[in-house]
Every structure is written in structure tokens, then in C-alpha cells.
N, C-alpha and C. Protein backbone atom coordinates (compact mmCIF):
# COMPACT_ATOMS: atom_id res chain seq x y z
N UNK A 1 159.13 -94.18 -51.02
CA UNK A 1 160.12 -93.19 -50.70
C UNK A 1 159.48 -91.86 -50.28
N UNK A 2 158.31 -91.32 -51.14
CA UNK A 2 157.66 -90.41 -50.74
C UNK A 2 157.36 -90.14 -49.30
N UNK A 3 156.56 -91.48 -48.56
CA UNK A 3 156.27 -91.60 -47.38
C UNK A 3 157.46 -91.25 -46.30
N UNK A 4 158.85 -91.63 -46.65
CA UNK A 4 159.47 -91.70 -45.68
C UNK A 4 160.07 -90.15 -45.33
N UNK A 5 160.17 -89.79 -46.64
CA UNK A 5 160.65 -87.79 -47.29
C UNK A 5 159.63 -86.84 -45.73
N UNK A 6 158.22 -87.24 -46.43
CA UNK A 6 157.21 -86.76 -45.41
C UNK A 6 157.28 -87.16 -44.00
N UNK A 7 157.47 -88.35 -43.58
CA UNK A 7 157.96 -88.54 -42.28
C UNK A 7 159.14 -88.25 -41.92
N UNK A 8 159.91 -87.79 -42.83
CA UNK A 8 161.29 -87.10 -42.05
C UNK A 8 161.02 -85.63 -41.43
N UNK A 9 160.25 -84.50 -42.46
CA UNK A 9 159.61 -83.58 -42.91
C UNK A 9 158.87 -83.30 -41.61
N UNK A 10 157.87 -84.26 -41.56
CA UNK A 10 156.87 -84.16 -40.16
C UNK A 10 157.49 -84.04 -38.58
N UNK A 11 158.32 -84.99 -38.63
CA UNK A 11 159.59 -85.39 -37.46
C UNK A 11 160.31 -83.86 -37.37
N UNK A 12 160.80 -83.47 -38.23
CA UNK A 12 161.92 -82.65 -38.11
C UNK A 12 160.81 -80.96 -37.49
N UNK A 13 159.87 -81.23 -37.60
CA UNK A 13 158.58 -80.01 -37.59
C UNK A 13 157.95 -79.85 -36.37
N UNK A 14 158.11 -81.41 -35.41
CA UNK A 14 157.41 -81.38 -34.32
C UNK A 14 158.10 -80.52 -33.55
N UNK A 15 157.08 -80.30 -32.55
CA UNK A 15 157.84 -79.53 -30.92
C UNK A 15 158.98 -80.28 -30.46
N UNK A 16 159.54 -79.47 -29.68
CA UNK A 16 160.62 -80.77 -28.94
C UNK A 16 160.40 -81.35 -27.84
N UNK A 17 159.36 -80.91 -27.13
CA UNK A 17 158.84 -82.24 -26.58
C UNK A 17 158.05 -82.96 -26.66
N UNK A 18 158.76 -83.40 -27.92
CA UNK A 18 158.06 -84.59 -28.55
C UNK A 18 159.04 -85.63 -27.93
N UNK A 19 160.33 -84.99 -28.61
CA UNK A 19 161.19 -86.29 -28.27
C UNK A 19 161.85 -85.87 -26.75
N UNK A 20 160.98 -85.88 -25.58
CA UNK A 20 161.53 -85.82 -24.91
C UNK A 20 162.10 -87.07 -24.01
N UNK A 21 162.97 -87.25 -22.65
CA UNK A 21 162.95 -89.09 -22.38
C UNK A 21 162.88 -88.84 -21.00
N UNK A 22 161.96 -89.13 -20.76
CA UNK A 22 161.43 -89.10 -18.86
C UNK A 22 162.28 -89.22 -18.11
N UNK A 23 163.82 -90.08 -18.29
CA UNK A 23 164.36 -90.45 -17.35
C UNK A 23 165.16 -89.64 -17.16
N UNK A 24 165.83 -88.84 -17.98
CA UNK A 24 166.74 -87.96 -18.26
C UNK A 24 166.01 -86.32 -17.77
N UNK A 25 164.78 -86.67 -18.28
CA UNK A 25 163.77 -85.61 -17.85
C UNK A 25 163.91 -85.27 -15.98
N UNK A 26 163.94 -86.58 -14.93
CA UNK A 26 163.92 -86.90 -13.56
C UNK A 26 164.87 -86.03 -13.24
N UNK A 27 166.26 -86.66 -13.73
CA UNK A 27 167.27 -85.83 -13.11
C UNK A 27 167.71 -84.66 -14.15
N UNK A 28 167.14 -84.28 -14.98
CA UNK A 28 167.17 -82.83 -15.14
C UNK A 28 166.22 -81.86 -14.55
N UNK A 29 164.89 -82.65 -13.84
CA UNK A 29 164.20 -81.64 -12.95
C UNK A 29 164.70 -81.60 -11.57
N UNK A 30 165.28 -82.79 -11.03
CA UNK A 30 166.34 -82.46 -9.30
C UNK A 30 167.21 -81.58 -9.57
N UNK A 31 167.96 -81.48 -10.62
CA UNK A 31 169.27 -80.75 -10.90
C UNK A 31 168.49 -78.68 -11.19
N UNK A 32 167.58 -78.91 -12.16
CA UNK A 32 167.10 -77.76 -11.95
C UNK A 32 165.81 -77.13 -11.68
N UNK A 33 165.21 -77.42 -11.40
CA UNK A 33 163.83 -77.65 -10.57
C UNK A 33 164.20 -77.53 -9.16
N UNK A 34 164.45 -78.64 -8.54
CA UNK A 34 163.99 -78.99 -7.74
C UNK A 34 164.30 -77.84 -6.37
N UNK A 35 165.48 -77.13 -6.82
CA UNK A 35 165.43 -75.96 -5.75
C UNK A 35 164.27 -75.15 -5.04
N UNK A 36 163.72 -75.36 -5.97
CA UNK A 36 162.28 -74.16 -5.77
C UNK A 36 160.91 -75.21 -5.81
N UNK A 37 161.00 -76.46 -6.50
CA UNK A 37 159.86 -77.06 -6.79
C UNK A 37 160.23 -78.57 -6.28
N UNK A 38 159.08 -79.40 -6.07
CA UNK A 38 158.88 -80.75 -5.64
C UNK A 38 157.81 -81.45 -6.20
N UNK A 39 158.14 -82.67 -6.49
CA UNK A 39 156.54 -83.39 -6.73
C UNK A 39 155.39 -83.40 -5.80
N UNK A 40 155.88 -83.66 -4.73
CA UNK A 40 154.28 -83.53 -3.66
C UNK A 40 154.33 -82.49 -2.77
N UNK A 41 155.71 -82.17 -2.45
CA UNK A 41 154.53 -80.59 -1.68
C UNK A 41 155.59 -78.95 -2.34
N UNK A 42 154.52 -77.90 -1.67
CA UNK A 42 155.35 -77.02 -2.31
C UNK A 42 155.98 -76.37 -1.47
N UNK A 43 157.16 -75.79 -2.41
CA UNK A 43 157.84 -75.19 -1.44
C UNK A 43 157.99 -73.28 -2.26
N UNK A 44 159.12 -73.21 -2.79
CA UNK A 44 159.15 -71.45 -3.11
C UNK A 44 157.79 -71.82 -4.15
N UNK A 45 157.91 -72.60 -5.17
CA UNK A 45 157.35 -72.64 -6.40
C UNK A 45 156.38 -73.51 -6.30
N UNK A 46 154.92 -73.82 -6.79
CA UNK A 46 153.81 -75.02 -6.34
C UNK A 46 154.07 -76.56 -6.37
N UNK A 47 154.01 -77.60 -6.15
CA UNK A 47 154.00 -79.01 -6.11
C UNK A 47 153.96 -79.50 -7.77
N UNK A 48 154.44 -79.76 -8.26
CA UNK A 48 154.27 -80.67 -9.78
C UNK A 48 153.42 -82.08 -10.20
N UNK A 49 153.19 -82.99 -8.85
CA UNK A 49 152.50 -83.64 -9.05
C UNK A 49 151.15 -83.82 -9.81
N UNK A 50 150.37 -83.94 -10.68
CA UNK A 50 149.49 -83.74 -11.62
C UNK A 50 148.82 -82.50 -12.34
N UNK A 51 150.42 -82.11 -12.67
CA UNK A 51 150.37 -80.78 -13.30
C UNK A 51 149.44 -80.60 -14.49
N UNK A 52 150.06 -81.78 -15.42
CA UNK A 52 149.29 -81.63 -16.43
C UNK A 52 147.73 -82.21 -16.81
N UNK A 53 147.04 -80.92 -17.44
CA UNK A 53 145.39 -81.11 -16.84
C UNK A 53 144.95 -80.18 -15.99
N UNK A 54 146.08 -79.55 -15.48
CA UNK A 54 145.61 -78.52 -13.78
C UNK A 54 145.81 -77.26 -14.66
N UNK A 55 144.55 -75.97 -14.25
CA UNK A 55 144.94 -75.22 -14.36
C UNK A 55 145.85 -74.36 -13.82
N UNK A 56 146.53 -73.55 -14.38
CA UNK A 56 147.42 -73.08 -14.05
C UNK A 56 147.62 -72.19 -12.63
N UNK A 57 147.92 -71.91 -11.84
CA UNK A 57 147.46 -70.89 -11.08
C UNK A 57 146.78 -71.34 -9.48
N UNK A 58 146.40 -72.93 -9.55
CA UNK A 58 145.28 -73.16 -8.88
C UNK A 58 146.05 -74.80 -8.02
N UNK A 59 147.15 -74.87 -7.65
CA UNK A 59 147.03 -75.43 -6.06
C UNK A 59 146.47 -74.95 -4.99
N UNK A 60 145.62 -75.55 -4.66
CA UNK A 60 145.12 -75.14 -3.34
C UNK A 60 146.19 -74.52 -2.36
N UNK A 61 146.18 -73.29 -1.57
CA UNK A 61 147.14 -73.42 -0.63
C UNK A 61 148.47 -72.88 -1.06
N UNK A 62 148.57 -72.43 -2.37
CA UNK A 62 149.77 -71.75 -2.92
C UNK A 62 149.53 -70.64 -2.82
N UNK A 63 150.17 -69.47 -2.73
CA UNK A 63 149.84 -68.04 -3.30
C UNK A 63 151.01 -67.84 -4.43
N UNK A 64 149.96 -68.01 -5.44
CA UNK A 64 150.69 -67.46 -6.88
C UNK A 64 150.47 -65.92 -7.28
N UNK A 65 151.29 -65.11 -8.33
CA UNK A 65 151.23 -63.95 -8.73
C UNK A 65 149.40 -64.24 -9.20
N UNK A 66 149.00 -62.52 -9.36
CA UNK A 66 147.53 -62.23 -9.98
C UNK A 66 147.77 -63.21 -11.36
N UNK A 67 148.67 -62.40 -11.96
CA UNK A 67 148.98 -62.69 -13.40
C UNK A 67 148.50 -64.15 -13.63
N UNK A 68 149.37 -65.02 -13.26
CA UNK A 68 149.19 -66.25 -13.31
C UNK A 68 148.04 -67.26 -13.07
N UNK A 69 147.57 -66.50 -11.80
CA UNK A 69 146.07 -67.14 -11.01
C UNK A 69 145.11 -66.51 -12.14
N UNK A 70 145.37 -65.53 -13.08
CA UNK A 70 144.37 -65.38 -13.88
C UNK A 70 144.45 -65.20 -15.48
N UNK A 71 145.47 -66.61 -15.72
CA UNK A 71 145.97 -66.39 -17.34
C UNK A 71 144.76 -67.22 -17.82
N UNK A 72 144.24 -68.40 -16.87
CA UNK A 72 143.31 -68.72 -17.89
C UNK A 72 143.78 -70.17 -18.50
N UNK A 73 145.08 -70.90 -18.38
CA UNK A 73 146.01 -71.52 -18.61
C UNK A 73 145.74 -72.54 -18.16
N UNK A 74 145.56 -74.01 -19.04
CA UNK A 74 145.74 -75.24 -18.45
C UNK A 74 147.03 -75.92 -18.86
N UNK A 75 147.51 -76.19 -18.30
CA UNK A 75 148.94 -76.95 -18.36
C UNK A 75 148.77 -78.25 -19.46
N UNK A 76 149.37 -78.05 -20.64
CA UNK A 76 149.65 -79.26 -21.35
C UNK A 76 151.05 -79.64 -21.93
N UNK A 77 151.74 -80.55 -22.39
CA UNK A 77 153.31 -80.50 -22.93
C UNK A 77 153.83 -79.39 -23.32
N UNK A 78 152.55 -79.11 -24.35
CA UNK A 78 153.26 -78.38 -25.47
C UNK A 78 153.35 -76.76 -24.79
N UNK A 79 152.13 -76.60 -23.61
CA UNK A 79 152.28 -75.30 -22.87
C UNK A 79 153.65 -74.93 -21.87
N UNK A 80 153.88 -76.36 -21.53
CA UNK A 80 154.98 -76.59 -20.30
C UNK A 80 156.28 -76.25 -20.74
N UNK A 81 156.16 -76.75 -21.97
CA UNK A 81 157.78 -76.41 -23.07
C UNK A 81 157.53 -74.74 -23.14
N UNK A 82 156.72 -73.67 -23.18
CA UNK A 82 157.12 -72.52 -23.71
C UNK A 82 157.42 -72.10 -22.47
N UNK A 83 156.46 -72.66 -21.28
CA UNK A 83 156.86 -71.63 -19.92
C UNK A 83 157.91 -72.09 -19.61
N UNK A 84 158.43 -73.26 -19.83
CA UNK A 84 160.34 -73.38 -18.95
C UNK A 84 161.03 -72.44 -20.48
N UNK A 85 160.87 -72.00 -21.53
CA UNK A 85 161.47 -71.66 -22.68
C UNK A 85 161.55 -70.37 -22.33
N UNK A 86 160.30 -69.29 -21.81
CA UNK A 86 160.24 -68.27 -21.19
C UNK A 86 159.24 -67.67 -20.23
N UNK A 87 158.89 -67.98 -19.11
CA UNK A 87 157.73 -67.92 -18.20
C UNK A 87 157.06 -66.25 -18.12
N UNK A 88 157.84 -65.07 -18.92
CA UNK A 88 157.58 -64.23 -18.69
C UNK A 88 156.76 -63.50 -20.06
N UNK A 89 157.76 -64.12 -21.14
CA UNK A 89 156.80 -64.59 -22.51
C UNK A 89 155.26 -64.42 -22.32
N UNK A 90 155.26 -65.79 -22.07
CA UNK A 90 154.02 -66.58 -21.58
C UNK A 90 153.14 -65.77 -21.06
N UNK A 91 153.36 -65.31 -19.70
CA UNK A 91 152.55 -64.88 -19.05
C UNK A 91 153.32 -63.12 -18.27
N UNK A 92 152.97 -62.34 -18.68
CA UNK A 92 153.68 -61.06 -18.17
C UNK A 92 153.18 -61.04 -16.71
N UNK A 93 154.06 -60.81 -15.98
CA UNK A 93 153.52 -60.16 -14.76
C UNK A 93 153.99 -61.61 -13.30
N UNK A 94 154.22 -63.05 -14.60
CA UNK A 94 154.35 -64.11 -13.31
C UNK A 94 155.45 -63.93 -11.95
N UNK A 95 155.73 -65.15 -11.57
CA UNK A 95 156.81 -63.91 -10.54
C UNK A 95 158.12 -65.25 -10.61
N UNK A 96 157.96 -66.37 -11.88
CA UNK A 96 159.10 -67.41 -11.93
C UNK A 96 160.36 -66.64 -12.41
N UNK A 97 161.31 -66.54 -11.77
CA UNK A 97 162.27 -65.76 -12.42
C UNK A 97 163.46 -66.75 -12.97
N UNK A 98 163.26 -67.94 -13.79
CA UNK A 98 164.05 -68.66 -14.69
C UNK A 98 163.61 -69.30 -15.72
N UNK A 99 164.36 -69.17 -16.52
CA UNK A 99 164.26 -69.64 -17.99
C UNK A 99 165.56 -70.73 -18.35
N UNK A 100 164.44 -71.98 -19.28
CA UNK A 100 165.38 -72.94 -19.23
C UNK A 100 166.21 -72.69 -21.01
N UNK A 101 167.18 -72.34 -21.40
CA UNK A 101 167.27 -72.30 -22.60
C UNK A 101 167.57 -73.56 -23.79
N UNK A 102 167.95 -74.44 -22.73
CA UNK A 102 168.29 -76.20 -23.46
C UNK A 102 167.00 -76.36 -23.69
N UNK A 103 166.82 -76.56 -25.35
CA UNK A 103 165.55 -77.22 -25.25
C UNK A 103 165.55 -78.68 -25.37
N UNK A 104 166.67 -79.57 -25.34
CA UNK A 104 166.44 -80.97 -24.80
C UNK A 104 166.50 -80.90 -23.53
N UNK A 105 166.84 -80.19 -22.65
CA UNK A 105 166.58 -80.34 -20.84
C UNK A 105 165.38 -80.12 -20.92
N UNK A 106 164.19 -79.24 -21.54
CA UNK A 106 163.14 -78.46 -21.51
C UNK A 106 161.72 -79.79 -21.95
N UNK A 107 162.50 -80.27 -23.05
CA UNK A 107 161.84 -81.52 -23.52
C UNK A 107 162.05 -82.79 -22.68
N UNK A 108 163.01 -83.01 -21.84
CA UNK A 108 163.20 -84.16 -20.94
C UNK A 108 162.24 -83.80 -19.95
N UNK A 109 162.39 -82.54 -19.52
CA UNK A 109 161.63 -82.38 -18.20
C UNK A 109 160.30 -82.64 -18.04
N UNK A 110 159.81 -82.17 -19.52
CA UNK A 110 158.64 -81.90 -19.78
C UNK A 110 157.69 -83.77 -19.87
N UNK A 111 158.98 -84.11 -20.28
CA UNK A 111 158.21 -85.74 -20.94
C UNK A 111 158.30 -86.50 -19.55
N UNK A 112 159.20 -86.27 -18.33
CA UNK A 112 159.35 -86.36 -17.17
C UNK A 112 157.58 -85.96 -16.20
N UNK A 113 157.89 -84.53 -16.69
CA UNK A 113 156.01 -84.34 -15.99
C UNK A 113 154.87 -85.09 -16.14
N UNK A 114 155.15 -84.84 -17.53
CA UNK A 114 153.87 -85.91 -18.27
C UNK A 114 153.59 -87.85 -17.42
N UNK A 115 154.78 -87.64 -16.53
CA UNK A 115 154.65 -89.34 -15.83
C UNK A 115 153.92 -88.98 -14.69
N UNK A 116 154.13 -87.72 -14.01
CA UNK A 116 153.42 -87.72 -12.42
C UNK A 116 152.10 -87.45 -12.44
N UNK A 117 151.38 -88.14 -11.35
CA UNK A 117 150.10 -88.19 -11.02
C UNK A 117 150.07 -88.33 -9.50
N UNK A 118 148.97 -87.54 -9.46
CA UNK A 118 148.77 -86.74 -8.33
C UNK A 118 147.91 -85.86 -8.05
N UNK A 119 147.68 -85.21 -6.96
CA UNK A 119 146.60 -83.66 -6.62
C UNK A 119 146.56 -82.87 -7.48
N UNK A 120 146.18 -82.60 -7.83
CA UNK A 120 145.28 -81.15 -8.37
C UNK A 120 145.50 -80.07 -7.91
């Protein structure tokens, strides 16, 4: 019983995108994403394709804010969840001007990224 107390405990403690669900994640990034962003090329906002792992700042061929091109930032889940939570938080000075406040859209999206592969 102990074990299960602690695994409720642990569960209830994680980030939320933990439980995020890729598929739900897809079409919550067309629906809000995708205005500004795409998987393979970019358009207002950089390409998403093998985000995570990439530092931040650094598609070739984008012009991102200073701020950003020099946070220093490699993109991982748990980083991806604070910048859709608040991108300005994060990083003062970026130039994303939306914030996602659902944090199950935030966690879908996120567990959604975590599938694409791609450029750098």
C-alpha cells in the first residue's frame, strides 16, 4: 500500500508534460501554432521540426530577437512547457507575443514535439 500512496504522490508532482498525448498534441498545434509556425519551414515564427535538442535561437536562416539568439537555451519538454506557459518569463526581451494558459493544450503540444524529427 505504501508503494502505491508514493506513486500516487510522485504522479500527482510531475510536470504536465508528462502526461501529455501527441495526438491531441497535432491538432492542438494546427489550431494554435500553426499560424505563425510549421514543422518544416518557417514562416513568422522558426520551423519545429527537431526542436528538441536544438538550441534555442539557432535555425539557420531565421532572424530571431538578440534575447533569444543569446539565452543560452536548449530546448527540452520540460523547457518547451514553460515557454508556451510564458515566453516572456523565460526569456525577457523575446519577441513571441503568446502565451498558452491550458496546461493540458501546453502538455499535448509539447508531447506532440517530442515526435518530430528533422533539421536543426
Amino acid at each position: 500500500m505504501r508503494g502505491f500512496v508514493l506513486a500516487a504522490v510522485c504522479a500527482a508532482a510531475s510536470p504536465a508534460w508528462a502526461a501529455g498525448d501527441a495526438q491531441r498534441g497535432q491538432q492542438a498545434y494546427e489550431a494554435r501554432c500553426g499560424g505563425c509556425h510549421s514543422v518544416d519551414t518557417d514562416r513568422v515564427g522558426p520551423r519545429h521540426a527537431g526542436v528538441l535538442g536544438r538550441r534555442a535561437g539557432s535555425v539557420r536562416g531565421f532572424t530571431y530577437s538578440d534575447a533569444l539568439r543569446k539565452s543560452g537555451l536548449t530546448w527540452d519538454a520540460a523547457l518547451l512547457e514553460r515557454w508556451l506557459a510564458d515566453p516572456e518569463a523565460l526569456v525577457p526581451g523575446q519577441r513571441m507575443g503568446y502565451q498558452l494558459a491550458d496546461a493540458q493544450a501546453r502538455a499535448d503540444i509539447v508531447a506532440y514535439l517530442t515526435t518530430l524529427q528533422g533539421s536543426r
